[in-house]
N, C-alpha and C. Protein backbone atom coordinates (compact mmCIF):
# COMPACT_ATOMS: atom_id res chain seq x y z
N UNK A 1 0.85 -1.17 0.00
CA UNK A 1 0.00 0.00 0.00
C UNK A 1 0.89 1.24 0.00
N UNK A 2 0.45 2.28 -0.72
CA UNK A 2 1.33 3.34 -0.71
C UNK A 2 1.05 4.58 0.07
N UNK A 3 1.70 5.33 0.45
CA UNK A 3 1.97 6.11 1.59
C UNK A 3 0.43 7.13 1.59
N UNK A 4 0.25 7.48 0.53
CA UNK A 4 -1.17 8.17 0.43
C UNK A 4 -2.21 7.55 1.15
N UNK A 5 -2.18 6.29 0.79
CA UNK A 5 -3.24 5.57 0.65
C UNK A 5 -3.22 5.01 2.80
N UNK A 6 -1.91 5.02 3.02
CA UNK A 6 -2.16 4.89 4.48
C UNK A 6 -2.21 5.93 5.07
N UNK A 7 -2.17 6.59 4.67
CA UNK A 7 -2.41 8.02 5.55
C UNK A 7 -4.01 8.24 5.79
N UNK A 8 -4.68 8.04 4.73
CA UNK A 8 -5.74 8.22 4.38
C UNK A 8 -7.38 7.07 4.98
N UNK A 9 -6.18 6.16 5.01
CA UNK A 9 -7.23 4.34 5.73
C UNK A 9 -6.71 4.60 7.04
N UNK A 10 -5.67 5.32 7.65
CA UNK A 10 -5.41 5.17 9.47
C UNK A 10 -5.89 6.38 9.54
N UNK A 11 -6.37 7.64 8.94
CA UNK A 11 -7.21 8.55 9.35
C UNK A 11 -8.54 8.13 9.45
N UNK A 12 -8.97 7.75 8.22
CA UNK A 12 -10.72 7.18 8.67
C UNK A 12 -10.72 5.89 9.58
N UNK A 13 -10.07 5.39 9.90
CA UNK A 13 -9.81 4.47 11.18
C UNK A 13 -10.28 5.08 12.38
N UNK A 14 -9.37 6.11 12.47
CA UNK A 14 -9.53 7.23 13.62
C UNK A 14 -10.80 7.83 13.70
N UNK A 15 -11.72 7.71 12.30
CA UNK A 15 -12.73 8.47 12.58
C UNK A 15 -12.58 10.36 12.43
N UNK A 16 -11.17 10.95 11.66
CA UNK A 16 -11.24 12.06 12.29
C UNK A 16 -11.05 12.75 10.30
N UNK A 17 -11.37 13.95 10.66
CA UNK A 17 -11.16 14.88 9.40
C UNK A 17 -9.60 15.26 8.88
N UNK A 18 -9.54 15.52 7.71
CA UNK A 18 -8.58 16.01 7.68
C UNK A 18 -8.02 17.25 8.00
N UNK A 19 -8.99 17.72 8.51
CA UNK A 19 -8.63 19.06 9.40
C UNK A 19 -8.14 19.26 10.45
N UNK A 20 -9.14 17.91 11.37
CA UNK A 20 -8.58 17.60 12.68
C UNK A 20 -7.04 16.86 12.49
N UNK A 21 -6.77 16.37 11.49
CA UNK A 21 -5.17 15.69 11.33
C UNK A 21 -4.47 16.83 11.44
N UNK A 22 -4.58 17.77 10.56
CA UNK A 22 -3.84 18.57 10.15
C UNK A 22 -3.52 19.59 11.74
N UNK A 23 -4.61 19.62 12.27
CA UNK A 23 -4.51 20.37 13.91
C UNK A 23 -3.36 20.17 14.72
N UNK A 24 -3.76 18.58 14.44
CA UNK A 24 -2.66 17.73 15.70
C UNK A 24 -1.33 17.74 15.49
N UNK A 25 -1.18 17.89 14.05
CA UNK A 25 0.71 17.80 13.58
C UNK A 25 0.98 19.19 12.81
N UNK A 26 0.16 19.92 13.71
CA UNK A 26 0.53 21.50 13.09
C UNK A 26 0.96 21.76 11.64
N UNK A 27 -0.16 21.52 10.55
CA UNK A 27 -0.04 21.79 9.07
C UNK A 27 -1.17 21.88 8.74
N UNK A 28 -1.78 22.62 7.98
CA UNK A 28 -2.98 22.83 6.78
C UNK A 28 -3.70 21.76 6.79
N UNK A 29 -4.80 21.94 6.57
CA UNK A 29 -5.37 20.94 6.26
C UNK A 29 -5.17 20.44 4.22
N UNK A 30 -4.75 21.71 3.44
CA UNK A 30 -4.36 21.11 2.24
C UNK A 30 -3.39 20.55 2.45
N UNK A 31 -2.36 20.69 2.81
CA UNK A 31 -0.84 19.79 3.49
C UNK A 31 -1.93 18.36 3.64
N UNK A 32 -2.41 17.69 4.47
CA UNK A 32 -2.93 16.86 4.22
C UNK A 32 -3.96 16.43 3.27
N UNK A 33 -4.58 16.78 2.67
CA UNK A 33 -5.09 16.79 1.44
C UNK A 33 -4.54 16.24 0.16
N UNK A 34 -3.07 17.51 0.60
CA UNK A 34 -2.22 16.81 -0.91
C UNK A 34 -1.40 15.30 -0.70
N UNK A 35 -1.17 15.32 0.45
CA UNK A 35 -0.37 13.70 0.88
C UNK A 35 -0.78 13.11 0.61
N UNK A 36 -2.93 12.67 0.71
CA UNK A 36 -3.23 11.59 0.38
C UNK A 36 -4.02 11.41 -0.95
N UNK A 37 -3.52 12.46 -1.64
CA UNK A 37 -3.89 12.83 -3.30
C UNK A 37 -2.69 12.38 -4.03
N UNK A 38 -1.36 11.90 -3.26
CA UNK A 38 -0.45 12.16 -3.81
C UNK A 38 0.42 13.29 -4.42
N UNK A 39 -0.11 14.57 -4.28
CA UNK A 39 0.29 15.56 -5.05
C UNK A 39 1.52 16.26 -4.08
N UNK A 40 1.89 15.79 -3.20
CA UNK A 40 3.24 16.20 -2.46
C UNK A 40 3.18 15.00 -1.51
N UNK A 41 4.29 14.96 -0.63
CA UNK A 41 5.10 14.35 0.22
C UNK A 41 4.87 14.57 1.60
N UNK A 42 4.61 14.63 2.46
CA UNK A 42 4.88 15.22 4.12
C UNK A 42 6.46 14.94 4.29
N UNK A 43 7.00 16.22 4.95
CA UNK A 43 8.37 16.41 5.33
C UNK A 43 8.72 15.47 6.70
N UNK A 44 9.85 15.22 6.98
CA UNK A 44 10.79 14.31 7.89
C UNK A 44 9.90 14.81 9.19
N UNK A 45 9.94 16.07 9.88
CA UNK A 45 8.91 16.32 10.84
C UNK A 45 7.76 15.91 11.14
N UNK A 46 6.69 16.37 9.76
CA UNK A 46 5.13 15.35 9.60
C UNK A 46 5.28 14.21 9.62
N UNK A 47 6.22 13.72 9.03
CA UNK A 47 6.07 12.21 9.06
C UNK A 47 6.28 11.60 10.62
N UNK A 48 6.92 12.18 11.35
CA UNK A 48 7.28 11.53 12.94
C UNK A 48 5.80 11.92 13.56
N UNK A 49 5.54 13.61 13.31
CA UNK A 49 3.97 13.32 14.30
C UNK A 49 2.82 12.42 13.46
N UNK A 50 2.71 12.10 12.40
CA UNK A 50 2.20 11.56 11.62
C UNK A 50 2.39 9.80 11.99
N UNK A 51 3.37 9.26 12.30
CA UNK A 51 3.42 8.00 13.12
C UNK A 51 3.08 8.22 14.45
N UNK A 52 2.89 8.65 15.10
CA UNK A 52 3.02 9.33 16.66
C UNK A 52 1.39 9.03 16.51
N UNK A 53 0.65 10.13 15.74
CA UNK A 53 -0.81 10.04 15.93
C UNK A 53 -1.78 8.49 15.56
N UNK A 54 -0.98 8.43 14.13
CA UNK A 54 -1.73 6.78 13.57
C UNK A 54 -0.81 5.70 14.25
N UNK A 55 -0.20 6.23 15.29
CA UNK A 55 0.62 4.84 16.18
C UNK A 55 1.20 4.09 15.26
N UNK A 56 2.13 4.22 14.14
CA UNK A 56 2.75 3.00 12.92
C UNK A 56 4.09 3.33 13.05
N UNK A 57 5.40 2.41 13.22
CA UNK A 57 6.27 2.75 12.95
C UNK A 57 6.52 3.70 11.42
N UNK A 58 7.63 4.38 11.65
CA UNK A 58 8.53 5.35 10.74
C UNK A 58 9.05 4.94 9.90
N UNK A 59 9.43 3.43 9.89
CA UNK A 59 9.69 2.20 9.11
C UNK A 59 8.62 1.86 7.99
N UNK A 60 7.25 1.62 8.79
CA UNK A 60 6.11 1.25 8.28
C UNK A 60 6.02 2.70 7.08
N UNK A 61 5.80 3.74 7.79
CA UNK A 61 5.56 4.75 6.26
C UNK A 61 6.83 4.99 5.37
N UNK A 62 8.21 4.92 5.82
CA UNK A 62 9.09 5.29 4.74
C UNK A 62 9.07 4.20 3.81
N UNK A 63 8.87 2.96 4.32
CA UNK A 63 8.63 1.61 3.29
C UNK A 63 7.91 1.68 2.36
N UNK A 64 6.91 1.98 3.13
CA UNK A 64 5.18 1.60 2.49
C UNK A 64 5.42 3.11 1.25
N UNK A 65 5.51 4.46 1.57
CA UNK A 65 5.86 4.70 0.80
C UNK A 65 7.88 5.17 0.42
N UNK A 66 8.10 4.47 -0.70
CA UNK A 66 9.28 4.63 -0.85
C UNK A 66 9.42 5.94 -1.62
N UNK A 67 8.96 6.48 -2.37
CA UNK A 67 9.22 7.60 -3.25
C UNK A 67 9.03 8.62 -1.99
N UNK A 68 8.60 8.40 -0.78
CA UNK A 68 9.06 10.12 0.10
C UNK A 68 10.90 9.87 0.58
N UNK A 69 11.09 8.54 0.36
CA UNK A 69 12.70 8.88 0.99
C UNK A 69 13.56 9.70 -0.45
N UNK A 70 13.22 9.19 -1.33
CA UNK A 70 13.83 10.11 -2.73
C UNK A 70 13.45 11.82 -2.48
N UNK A 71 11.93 11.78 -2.25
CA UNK A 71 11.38 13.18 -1.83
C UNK A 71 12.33 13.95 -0.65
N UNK A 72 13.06 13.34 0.21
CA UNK A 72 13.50 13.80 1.07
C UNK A 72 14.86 14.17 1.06
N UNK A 73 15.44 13.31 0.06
CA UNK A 73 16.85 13.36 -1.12
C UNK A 73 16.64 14.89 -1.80
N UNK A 74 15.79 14.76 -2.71
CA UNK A 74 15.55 15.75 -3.97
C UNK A 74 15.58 16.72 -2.89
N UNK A 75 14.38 17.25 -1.75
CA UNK A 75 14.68 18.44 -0.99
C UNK A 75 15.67 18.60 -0.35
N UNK A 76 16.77 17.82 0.13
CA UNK A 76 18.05 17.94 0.86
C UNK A 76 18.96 18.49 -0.12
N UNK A 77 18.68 18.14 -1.68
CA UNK A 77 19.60 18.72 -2.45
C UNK A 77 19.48 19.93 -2.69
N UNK A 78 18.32 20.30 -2.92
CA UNK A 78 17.73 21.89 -3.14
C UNK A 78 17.92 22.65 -2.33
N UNK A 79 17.74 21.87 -1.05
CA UNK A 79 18.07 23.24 0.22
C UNK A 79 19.92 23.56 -0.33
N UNK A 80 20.18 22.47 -0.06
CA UNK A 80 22.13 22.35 -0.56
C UNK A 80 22.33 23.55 -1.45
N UNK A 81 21.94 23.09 -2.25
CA UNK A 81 21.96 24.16 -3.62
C UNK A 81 21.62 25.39 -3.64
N UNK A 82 20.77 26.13 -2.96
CA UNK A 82 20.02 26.98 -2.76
C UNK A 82 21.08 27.87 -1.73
N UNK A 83 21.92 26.95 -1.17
CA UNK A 83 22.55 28.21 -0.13
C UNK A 83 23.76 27.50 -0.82
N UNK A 84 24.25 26.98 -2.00
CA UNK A 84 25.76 27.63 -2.44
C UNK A 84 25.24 28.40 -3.84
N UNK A 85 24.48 28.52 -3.99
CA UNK A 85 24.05 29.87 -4.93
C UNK A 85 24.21 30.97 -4.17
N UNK A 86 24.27 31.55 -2.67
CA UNK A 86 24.13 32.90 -2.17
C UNK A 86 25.82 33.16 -2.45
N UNK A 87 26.83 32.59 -1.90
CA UNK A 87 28.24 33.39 -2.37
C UNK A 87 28.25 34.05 -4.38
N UNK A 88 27.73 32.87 -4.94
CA UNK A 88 28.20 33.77 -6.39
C UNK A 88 27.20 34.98 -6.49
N UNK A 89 26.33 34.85 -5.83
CA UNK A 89 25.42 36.44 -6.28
C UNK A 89 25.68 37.60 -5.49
N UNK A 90 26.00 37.19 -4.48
CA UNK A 90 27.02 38.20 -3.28
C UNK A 90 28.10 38.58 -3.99
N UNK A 91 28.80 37.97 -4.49
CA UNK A 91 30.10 38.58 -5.14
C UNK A 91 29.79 39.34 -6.47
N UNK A 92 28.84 38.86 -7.17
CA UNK A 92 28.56 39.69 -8.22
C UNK A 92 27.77 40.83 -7.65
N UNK A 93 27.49 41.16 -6.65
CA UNK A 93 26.49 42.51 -6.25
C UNK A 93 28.07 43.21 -5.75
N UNK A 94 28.98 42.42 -5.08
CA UNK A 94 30.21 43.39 -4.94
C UNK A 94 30.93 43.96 -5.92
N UNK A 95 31.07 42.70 -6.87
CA UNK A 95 31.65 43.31 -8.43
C UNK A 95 31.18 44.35 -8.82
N UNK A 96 30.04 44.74 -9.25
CA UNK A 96 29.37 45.41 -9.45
C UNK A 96 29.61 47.30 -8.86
N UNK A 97 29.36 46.60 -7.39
CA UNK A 97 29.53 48.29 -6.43
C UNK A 97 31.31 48.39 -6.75
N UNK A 98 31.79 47.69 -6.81
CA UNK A 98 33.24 47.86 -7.68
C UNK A 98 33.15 48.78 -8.88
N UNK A 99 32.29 48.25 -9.89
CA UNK A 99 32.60 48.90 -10.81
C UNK A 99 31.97 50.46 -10.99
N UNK A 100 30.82 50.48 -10.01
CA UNK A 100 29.85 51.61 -9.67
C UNK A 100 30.63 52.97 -9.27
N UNK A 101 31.33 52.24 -8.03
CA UNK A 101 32.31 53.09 -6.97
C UNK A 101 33.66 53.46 -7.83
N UNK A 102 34.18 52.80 -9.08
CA UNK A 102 35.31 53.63 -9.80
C UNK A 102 35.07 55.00 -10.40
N UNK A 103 33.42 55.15 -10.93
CA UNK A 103 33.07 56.44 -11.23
C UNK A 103 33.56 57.58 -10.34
N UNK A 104 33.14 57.08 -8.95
CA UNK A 104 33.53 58.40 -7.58
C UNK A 104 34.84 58.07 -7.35
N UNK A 105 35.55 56.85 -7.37
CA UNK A 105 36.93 57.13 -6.78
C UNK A 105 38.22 57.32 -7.84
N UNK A 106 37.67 57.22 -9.20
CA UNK A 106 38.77 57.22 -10.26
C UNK A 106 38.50 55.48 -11.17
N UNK A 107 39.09 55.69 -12.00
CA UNK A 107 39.27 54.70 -12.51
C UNK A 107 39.60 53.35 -12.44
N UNK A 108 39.26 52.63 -12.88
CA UNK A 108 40.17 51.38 -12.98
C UNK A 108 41.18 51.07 -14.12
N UNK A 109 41.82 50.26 -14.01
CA UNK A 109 42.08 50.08 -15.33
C UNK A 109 42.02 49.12 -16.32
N UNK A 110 41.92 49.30 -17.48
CA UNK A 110 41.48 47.84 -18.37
C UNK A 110 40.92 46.67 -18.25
N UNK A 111 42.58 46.72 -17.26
CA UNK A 111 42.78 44.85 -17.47
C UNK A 111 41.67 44.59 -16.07
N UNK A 112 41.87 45.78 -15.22
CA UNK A 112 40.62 45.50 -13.86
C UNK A 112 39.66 45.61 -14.06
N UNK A 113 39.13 46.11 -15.22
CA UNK A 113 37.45 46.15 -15.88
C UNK A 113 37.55 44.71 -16.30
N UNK A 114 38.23 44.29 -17.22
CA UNK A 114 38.01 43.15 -17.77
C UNK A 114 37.72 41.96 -16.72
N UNK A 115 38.33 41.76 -15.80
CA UNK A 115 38.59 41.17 -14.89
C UNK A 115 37.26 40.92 -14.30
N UNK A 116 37.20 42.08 -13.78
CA UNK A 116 35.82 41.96 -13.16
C UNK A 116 34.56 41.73 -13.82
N UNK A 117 34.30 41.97 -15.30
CA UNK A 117 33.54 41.43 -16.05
C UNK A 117 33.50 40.26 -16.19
N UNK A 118 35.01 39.67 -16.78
CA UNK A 118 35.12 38.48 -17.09
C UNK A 118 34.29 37.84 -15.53
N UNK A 119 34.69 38.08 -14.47
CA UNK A 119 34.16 37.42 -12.70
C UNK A 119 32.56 37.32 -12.95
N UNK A 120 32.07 38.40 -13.19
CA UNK A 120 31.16 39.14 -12.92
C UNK A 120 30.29 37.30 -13.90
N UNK A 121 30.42 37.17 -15.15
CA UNK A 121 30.46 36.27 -15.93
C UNK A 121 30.28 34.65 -15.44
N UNK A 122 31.08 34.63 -14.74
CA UNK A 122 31.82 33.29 -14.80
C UNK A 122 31.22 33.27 -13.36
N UNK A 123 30.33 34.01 -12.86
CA UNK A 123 29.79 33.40 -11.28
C UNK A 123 28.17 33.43 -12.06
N UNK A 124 28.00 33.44 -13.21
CA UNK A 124 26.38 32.70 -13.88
C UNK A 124 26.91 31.26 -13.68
N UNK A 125 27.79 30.31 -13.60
CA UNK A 125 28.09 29.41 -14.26
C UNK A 125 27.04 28.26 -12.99
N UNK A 126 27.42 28.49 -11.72
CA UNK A 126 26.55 27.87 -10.66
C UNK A 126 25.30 28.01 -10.91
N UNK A 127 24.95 29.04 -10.87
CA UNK A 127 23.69 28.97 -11.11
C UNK A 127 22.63 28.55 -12.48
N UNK A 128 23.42 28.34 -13.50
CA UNK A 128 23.39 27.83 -14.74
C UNK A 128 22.93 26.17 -14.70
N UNK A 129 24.00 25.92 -13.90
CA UNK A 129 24.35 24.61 -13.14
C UNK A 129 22.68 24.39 -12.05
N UNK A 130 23.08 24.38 -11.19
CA UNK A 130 21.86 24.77 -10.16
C UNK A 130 20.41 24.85 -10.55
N UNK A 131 20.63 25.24 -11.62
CA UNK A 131 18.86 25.37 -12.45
C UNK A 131 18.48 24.00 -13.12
N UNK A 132 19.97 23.53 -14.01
CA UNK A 132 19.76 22.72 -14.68
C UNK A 132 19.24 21.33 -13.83
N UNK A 133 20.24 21.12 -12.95
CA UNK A 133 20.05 20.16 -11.55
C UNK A 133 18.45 20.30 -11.38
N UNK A 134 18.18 21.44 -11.02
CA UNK A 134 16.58 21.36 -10.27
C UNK A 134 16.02 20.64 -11.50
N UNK A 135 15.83 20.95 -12.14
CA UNK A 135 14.71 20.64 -13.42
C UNK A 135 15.45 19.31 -13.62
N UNK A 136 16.27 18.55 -13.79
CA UNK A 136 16.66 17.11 -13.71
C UNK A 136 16.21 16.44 -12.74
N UNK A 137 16.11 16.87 -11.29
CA UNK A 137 15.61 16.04 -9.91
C UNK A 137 14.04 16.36 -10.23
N UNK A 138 13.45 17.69 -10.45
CA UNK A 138 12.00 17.65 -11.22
C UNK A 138 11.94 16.54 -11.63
N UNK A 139 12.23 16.35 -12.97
CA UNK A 139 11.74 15.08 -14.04
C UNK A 139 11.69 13.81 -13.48
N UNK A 140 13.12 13.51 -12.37
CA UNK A 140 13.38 12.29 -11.69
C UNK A 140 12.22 12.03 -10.50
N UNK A 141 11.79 13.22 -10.13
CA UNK A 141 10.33 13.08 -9.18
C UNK A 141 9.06 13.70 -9.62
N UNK A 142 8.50 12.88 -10.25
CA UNK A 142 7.04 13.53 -10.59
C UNK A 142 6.16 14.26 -9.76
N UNK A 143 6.34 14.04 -8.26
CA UNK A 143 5.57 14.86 -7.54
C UNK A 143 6.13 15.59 -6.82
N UNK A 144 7.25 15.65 -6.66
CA UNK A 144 7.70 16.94 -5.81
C UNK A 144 7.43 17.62 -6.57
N UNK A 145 7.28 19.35 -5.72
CA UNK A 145 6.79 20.63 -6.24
C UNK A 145 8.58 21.44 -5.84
N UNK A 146 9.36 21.80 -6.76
CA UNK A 146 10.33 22.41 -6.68
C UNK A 146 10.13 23.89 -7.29
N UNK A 147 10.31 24.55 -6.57
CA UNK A 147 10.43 25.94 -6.73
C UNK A 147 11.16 26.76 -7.76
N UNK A 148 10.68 27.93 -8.52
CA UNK A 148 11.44 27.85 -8.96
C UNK A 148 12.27 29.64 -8.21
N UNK A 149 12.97 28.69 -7.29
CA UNK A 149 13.78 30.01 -6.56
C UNK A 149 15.03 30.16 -7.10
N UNK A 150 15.64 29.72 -8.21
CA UNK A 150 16.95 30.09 -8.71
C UNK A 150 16.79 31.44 -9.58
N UNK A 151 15.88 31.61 -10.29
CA UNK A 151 14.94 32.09 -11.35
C UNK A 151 15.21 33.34 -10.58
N UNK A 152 14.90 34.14 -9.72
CA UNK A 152 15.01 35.62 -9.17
C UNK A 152 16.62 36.11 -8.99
N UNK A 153 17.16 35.08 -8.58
CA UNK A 153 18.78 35.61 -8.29
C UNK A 153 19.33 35.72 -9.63
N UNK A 154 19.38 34.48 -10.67
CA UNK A 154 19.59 34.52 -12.09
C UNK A 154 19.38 35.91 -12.57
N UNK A 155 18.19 36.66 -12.77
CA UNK A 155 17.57 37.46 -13.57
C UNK A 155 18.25 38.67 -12.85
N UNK A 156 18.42 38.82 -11.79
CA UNK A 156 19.17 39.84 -10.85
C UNK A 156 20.37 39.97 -11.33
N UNK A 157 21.01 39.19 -11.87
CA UNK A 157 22.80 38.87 -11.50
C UNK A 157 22.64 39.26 -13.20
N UNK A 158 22.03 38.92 -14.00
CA UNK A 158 21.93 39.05 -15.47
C UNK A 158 21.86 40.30 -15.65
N UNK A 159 20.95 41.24 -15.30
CA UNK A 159 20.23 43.03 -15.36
C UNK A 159 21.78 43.10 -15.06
N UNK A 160 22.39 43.23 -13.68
CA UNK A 160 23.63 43.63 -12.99
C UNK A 160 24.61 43.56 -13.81
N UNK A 161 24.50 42.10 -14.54
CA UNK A 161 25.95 41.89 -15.69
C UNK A 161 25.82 42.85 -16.81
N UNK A 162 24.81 43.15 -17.35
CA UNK A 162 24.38 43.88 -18.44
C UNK A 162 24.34 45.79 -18.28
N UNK A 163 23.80 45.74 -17.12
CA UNK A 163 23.71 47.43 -16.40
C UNK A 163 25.47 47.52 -16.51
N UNK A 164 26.44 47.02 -16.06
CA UNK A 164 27.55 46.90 -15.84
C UNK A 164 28.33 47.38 -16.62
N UNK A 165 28.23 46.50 -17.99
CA UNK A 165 28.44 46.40 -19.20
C UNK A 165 28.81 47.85 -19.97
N UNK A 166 27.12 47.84 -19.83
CA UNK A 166 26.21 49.27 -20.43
C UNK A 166 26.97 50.74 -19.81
N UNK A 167 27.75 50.34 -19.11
CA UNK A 167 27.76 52.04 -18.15
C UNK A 167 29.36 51.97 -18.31
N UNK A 168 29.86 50.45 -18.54
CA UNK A 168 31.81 50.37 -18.15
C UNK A 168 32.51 49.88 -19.54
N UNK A 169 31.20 49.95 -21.01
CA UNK A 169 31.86 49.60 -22.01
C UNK A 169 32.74 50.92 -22.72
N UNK A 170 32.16 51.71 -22.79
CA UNK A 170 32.78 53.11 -22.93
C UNK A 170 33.95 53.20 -22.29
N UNK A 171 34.57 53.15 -20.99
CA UNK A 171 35.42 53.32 -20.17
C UNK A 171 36.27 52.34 -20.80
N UNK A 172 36.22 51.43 -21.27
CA UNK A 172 37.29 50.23 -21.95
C UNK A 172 37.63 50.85 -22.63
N UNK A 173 37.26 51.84 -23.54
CA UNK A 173 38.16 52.12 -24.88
C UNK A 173 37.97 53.35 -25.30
N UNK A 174 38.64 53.84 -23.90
CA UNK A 174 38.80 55.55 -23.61
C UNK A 174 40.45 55.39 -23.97
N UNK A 175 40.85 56.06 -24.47
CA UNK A 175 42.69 56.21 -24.71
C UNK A 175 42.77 57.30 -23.28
């Protein structure tokens, strides 16, 4: 039997709503809704008060259903991922006030424009990476719901590379 499907036969066991579930292990009542629709997973937390209430070993649901231990993979990677994306966009917001702050303090020169462009560049590459990953663990899990939180820092760091560009291409090929 699969994990939906016991969630769903030891609740009407109980006699209780899915509202009242959702009370007892502090989540939504759509949070339970979607578990036993299949349309998401309950996290490592729900799942312990979630044995706790229907009294079943932790054994019994990670077995019964096996696709939440992958679910719990795929989100361990995303969180992963999600915080080594913050150094390359941090550094490109510094690059940047770098190249901002040569207007008021003087110049740079050339090869330090280039430089920092070329940087500025070459810290898309994670996150390039990072996107591609999500949408691969997507396909590999049909029901996880993955976010698409790479998508705002990307588009940020892109305007920044381009604003950059736009304001420090002139300055390259000043004699």
């Amino acid at each position: 039997m699969e994990l939906s499907e016991t969630l769903k036969e030891k609740r009407k066991e109980l006699s209780m709503t899915q509202e009242q579930v959702a009370e007892k292990i502090f989540v939504s009542q759509k949070s339970v809704s979607n578990w036993e629709t299949k349309k998401t997973f309950p996290d490592i937390e729900s799942l312990i008060r979630l044995a706790h209430l229907y009294d079943l070993s932790l054994d019994h649901l990670l077995l019964e259903g096996s696709d939440i231990v992958k679910d719990i993979k795929v989100q361990a990677e995303l969180s992963t991922m999600k915080k080594l994306s913050i150094p390359p966009f941090i550094t490109n917001i510094s690059l940047v006030i770098l190249l901002v702050s040569q207007k008021w303090w003087g110049n740079l020169s050339t090869q330090a424009t280039i430089i920092i462009a070329i940087s500025l560049f070459s810290n898309f590459i994670p996150l390039f990476y990072f996107k591609s990953r999500a949408v691969n663990l997507k396909n590999e899990l049909k029901n996880s719901k993955i976010s698409n939180w790479f998508v705002v820092p990307l588009l940020v760091m892109i305007i920044i590379f381009a604003v950059g560009l736009i304001i420090f291409t002139p300055t390259l090929f000043k004699k």
